[in-house]
N, C-alpha and C. Protein backbone atom coordinates (compact mmCIF):
# COMPACT_ATOMS: atom_id res chain seq x y z
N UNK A 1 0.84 -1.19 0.00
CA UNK A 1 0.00 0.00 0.00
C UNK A 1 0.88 1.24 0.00
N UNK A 2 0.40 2.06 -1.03
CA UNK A 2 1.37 3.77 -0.84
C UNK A 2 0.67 4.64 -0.34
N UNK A 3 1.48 5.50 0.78
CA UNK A 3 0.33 6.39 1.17
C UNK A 3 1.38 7.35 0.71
N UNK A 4 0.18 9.08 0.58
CA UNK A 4 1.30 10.00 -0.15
C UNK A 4 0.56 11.11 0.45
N UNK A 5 1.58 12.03 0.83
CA UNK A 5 1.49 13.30 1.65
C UNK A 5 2.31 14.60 1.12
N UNK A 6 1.68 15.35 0.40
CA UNK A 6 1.69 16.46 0.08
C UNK A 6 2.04 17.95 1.07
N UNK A 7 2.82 18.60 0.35
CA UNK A 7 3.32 19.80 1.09
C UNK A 7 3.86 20.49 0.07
N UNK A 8 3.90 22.00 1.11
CA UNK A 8 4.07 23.13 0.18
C UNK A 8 3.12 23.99 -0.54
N UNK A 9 1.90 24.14 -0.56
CA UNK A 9 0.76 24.70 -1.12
C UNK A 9 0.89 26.32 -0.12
N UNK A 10 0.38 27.16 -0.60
CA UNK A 10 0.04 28.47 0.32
C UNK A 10 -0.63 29.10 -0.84
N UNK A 11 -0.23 30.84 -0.41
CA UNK A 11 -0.77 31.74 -1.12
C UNK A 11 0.57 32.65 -1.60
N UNK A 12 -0.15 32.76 -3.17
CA UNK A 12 1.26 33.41 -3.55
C UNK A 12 0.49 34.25 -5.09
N UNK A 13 1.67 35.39 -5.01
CA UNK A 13 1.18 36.78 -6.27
C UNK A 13 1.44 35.87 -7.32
N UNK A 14 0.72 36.41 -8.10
CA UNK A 14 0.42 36.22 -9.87
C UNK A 14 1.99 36.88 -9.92
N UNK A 15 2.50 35.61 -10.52
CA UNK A 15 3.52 35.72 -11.36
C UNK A 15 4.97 34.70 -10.22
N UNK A 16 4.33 34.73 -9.19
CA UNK A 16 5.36 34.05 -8.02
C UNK A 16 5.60 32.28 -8.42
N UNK A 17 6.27 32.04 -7.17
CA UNK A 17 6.59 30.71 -7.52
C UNK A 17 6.05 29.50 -6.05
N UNK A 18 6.14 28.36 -6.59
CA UNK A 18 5.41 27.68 -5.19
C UNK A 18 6.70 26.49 -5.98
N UNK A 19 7.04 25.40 -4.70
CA UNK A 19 7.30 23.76 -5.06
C UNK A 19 6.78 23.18 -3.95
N UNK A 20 6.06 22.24 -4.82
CA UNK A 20 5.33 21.50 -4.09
C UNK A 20 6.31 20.10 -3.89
N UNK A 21 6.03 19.53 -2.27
CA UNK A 21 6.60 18.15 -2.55
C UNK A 21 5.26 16.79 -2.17
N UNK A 22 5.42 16.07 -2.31
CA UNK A 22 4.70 14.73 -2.31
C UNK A 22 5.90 13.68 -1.48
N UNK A 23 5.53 13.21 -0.32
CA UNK A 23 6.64 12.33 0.34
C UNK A 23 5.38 10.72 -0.11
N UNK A 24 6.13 9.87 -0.30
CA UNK A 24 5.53 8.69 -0.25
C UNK A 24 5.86 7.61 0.63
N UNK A 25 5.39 6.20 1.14
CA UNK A 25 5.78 5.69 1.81
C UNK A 25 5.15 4.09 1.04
N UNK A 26 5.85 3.40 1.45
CA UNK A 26 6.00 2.13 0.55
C UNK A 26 7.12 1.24 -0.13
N UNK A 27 7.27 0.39 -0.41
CA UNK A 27 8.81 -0.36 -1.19
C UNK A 27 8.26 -0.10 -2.49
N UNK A 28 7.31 0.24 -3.14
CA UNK A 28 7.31 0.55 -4.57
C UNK A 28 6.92 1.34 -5.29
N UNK A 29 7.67 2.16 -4.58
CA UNK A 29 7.35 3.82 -4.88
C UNK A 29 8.10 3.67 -6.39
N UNK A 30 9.19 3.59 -6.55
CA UNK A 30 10.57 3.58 -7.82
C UNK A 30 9.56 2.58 -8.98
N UNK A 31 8.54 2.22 -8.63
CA UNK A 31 8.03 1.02 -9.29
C UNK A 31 6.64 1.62 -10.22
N UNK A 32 6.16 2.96 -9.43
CA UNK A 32 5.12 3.45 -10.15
C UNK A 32 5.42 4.72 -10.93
N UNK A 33 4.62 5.11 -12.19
CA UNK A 33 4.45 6.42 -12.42
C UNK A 33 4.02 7.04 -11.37
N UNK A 34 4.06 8.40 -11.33
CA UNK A 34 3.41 9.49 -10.73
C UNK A 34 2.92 10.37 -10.96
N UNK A 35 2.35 11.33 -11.18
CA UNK A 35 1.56 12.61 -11.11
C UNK A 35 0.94 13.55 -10.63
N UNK A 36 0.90 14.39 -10.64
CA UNK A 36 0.38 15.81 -9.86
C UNK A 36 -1.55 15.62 -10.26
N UNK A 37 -2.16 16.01 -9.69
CA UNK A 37 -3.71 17.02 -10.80
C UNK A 37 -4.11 17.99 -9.96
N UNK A 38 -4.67 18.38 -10.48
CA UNK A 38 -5.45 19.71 -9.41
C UNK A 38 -6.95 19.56 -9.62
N UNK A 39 -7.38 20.54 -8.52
CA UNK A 39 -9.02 20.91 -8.58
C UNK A 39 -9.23 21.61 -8.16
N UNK A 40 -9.68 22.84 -9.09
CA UNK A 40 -10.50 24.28 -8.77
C UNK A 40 -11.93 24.35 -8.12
N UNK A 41 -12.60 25.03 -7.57
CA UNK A 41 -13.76 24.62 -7.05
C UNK A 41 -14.87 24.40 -8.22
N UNK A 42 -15.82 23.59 -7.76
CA UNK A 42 -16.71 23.82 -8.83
C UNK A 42 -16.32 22.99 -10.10
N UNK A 43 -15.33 22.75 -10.37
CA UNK A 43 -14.73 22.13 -11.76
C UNK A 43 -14.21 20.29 -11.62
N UNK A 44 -14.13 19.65 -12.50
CA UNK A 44 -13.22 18.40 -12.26
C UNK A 44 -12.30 18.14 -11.98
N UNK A 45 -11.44 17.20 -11.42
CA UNK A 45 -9.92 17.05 -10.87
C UNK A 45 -9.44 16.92 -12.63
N UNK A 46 -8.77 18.08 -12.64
CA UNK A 46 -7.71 17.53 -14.32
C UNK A 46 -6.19 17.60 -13.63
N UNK A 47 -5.73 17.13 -14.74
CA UNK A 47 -4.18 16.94 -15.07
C UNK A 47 -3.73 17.57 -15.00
N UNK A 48 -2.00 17.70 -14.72
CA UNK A 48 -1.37 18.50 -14.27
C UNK A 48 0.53 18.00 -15.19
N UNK A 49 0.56 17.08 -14.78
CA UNK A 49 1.87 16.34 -14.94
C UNK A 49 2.01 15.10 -14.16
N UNK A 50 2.98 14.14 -14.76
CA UNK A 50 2.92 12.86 -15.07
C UNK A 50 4.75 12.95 -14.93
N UNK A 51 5.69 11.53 -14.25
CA UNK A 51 6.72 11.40 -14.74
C UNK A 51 6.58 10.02 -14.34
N UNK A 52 7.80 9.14 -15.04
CA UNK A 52 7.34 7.99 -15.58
C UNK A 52 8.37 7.50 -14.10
N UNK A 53 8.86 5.71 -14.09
CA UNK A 53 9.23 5.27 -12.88
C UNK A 53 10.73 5.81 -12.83
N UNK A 54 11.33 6.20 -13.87
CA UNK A 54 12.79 6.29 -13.79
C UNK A 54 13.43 7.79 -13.33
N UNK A 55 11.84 8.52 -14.19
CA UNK A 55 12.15 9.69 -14.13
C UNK A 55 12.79 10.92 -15.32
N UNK A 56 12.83 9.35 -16.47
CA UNK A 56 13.06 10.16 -17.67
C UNK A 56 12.56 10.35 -18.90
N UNK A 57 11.24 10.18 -18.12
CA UNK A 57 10.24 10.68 -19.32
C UNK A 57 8.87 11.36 -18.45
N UNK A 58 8.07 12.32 -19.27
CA UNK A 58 7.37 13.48 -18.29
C UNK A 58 6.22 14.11 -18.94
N UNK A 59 5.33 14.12 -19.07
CA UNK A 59 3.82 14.63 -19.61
C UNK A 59 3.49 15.83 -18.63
N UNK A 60 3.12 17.01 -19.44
CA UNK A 60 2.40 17.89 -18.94
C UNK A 60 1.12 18.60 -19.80
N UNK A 61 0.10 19.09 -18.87
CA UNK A 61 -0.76 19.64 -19.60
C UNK A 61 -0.59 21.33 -20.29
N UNK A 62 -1.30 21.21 -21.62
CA UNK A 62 -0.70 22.45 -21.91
C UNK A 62 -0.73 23.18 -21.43
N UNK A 63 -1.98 23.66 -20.15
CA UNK A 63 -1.96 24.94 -19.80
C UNK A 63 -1.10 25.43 -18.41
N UNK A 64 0.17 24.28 -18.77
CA UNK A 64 1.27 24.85 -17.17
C UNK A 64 2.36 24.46 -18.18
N UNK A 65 2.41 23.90 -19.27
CA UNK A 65 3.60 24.21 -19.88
C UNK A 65 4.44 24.96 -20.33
N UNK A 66 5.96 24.69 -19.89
CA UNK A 66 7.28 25.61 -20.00
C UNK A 66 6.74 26.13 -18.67
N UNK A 67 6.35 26.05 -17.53
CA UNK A 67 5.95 27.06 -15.93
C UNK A 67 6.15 25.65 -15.43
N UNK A 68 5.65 24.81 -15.26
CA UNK A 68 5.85 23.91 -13.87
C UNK A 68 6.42 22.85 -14.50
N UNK A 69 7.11 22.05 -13.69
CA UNK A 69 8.37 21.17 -13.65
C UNK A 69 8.23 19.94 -12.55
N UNK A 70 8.16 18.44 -12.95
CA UNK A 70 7.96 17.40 -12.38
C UNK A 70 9.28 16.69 -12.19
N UNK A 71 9.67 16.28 -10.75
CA UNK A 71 10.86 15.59 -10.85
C UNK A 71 10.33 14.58 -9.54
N UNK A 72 11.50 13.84 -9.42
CA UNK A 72 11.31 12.80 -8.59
C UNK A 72 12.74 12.32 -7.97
N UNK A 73 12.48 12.07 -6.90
CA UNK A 73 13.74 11.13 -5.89
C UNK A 73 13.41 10.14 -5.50
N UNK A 74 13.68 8.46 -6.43
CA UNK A 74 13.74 7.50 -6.07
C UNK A 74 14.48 7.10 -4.55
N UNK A 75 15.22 7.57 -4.11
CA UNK A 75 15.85 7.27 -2.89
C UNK A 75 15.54 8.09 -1.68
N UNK A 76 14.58 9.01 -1.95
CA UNK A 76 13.73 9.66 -0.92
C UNK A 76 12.54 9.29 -1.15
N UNK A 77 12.13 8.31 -2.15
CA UNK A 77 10.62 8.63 -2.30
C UNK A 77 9.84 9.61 -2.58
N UNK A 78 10.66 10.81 -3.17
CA UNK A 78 9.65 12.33 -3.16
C UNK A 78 9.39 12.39 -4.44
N UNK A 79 8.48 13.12 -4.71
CA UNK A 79 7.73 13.73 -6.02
C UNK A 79 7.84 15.06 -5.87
N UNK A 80 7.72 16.10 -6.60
CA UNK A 80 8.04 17.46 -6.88
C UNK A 80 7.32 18.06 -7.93
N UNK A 81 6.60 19.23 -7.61
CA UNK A 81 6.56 20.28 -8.64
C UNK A 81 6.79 21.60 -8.48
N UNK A 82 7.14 21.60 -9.25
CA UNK A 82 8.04 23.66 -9.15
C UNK A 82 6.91 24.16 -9.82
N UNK A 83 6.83 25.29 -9.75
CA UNK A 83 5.41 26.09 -10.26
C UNK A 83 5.94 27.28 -10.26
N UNK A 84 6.27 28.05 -11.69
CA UNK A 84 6.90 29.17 -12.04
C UNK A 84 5.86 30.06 -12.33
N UNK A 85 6.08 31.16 -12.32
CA UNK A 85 5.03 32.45 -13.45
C UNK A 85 3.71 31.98 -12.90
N UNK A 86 3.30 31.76 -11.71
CA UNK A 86 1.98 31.27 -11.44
C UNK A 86 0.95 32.49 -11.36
N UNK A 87 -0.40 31.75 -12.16
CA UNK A 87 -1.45 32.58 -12.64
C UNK A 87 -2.51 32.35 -11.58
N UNK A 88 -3.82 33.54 -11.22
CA UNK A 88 -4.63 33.33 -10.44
C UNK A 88 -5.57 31.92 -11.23
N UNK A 89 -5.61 31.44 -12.55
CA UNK A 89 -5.75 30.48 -12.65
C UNK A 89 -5.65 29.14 -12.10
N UNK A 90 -4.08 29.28 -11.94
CA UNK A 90 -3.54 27.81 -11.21
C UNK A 90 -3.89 27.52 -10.16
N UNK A 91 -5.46 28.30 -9.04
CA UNK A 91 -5.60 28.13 -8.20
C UNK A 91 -6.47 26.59 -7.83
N UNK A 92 -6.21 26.45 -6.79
CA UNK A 92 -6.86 24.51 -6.71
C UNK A 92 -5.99 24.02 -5.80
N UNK A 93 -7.08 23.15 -5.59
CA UNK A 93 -6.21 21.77 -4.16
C UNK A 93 -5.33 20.88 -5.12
N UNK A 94 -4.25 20.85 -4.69
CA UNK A 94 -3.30 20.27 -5.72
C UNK A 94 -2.65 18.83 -5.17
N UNK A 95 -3.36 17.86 -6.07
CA UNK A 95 -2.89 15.97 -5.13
C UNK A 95 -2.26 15.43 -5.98
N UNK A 96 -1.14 14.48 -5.60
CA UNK A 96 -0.31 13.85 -6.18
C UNK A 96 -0.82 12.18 -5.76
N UNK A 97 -0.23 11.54 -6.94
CA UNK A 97 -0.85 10.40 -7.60
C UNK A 97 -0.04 9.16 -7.66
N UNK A 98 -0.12 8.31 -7.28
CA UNK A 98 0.57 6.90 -8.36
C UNK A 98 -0.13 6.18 -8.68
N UNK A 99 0.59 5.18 -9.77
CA UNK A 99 0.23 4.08 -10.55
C UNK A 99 0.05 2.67 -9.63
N UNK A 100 -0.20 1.66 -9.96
CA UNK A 100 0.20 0.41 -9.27
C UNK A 100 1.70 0.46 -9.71
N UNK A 101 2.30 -0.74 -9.32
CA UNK A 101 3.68 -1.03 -9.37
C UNK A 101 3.60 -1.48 -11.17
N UNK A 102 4.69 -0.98 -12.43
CA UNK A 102 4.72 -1.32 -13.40
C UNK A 102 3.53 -0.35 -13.95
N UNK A 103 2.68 0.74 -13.70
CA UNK A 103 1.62 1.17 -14.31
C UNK A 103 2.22 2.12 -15.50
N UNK A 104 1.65 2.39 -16.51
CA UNK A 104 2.22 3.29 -17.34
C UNK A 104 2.22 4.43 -17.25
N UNK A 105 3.00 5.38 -17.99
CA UNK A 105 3.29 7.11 -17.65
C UNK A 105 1.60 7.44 -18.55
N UNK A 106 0.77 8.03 -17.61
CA UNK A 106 -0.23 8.25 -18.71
C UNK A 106 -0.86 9.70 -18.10
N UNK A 107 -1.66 10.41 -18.44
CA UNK A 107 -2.52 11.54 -18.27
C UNK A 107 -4.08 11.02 -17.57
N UNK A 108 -4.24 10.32 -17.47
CA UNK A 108 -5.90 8.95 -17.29
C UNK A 108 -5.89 9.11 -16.07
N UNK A 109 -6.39 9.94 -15.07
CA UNK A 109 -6.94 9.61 -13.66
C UNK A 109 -7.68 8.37 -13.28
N UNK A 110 -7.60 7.71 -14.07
CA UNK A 110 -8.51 6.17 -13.88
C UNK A 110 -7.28 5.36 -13.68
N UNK A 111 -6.32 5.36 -14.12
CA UNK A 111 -5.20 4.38 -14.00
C UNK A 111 -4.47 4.99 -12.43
N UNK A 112 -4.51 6.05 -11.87
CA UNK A 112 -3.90 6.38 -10.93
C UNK A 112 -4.55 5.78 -9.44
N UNK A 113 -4.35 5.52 -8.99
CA UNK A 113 -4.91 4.27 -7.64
C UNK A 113 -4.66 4.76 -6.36
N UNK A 114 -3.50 5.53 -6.31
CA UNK A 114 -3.26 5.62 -5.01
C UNK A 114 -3.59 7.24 -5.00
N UNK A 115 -3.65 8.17 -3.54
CA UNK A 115 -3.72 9.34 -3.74
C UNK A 115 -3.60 10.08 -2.34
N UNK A 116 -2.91 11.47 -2.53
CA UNK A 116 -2.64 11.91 -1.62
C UNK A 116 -4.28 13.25 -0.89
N UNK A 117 -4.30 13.74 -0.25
CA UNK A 117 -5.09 13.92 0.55
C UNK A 117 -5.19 15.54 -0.26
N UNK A 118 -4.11 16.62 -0.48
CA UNK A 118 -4.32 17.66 -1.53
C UNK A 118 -3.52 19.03 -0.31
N UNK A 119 -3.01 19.28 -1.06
CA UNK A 119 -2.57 20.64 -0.62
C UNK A 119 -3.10 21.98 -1.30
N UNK A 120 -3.74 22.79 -0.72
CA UNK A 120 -4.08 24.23 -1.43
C UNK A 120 -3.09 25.24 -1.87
N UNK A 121 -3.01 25.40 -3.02
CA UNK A 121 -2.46 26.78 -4.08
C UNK A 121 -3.82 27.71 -4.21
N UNK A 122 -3.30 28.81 -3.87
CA UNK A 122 -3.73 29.77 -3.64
C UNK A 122 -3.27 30.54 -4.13
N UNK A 123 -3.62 31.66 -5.89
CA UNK A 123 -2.55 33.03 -6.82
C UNK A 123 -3.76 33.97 -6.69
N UNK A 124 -3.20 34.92 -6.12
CA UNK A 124 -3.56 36.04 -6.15
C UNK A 124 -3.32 36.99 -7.16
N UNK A 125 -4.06 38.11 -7.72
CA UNK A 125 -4.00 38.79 -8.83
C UNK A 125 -3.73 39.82 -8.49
């Protein structure tokens, strides 16, 4: 079982920066994809970014592309997103994700199984 705990969310100016981390706990953390999504109020949980088990391959959605940045530490177990040039848009509870063990790098909230509880981003204009 992975459990995953999110940090780093606050409130921050249009145009500032946030990194978020995701700590996980489990022996097969190195074993799953991962991913970020968010959720604005009122709206559906969408996509955000995706990096695969190794870490060298990485999906993002267009509307945070070239601004936020997905990395990962197999030997900490952490997940990461940097969040550059942030817009009062990007506001939302922001949860990080894995695959089962072997799951593929995908964008599909249906394939993601495990999930963290959500940290709030908060851009002010």
């Amino acid at each position: 079982q992975v459990q995953l705990v999110e940090s780093g969310g606050g409130l921050v100016q249009s145009g500032g920066s946030l990194r978020l981390s995701c700590a996980a706990s489990g022996r097969t953390f190195s074993l799953n994809a991962m991913a970020w999504f968010r959720q604005a109020p009122g709206k559906e949980r969408e996509f955000v970014a995706a990096i695969s088990r190794s870490g060298d391959s990485t999906y993002y959605a267009d509307s945070v592309k070239g601004r936020f940045t997905i990395t990962r530490d197999n030997v900490k177990n952490m997940v990461f997103l940097q969040m550059n040039s942030l817009k009062p848009e990007d506001t939302a509870v922001y949860y990080c994700a894995s695959t089962v063990p072997f799951g593929r790098l995908t964008t599909s909230r249906s394939e993601y199984v495990h999930w963290g509880r959500g940290t709030q981003v908060t851009v002010s204009s």
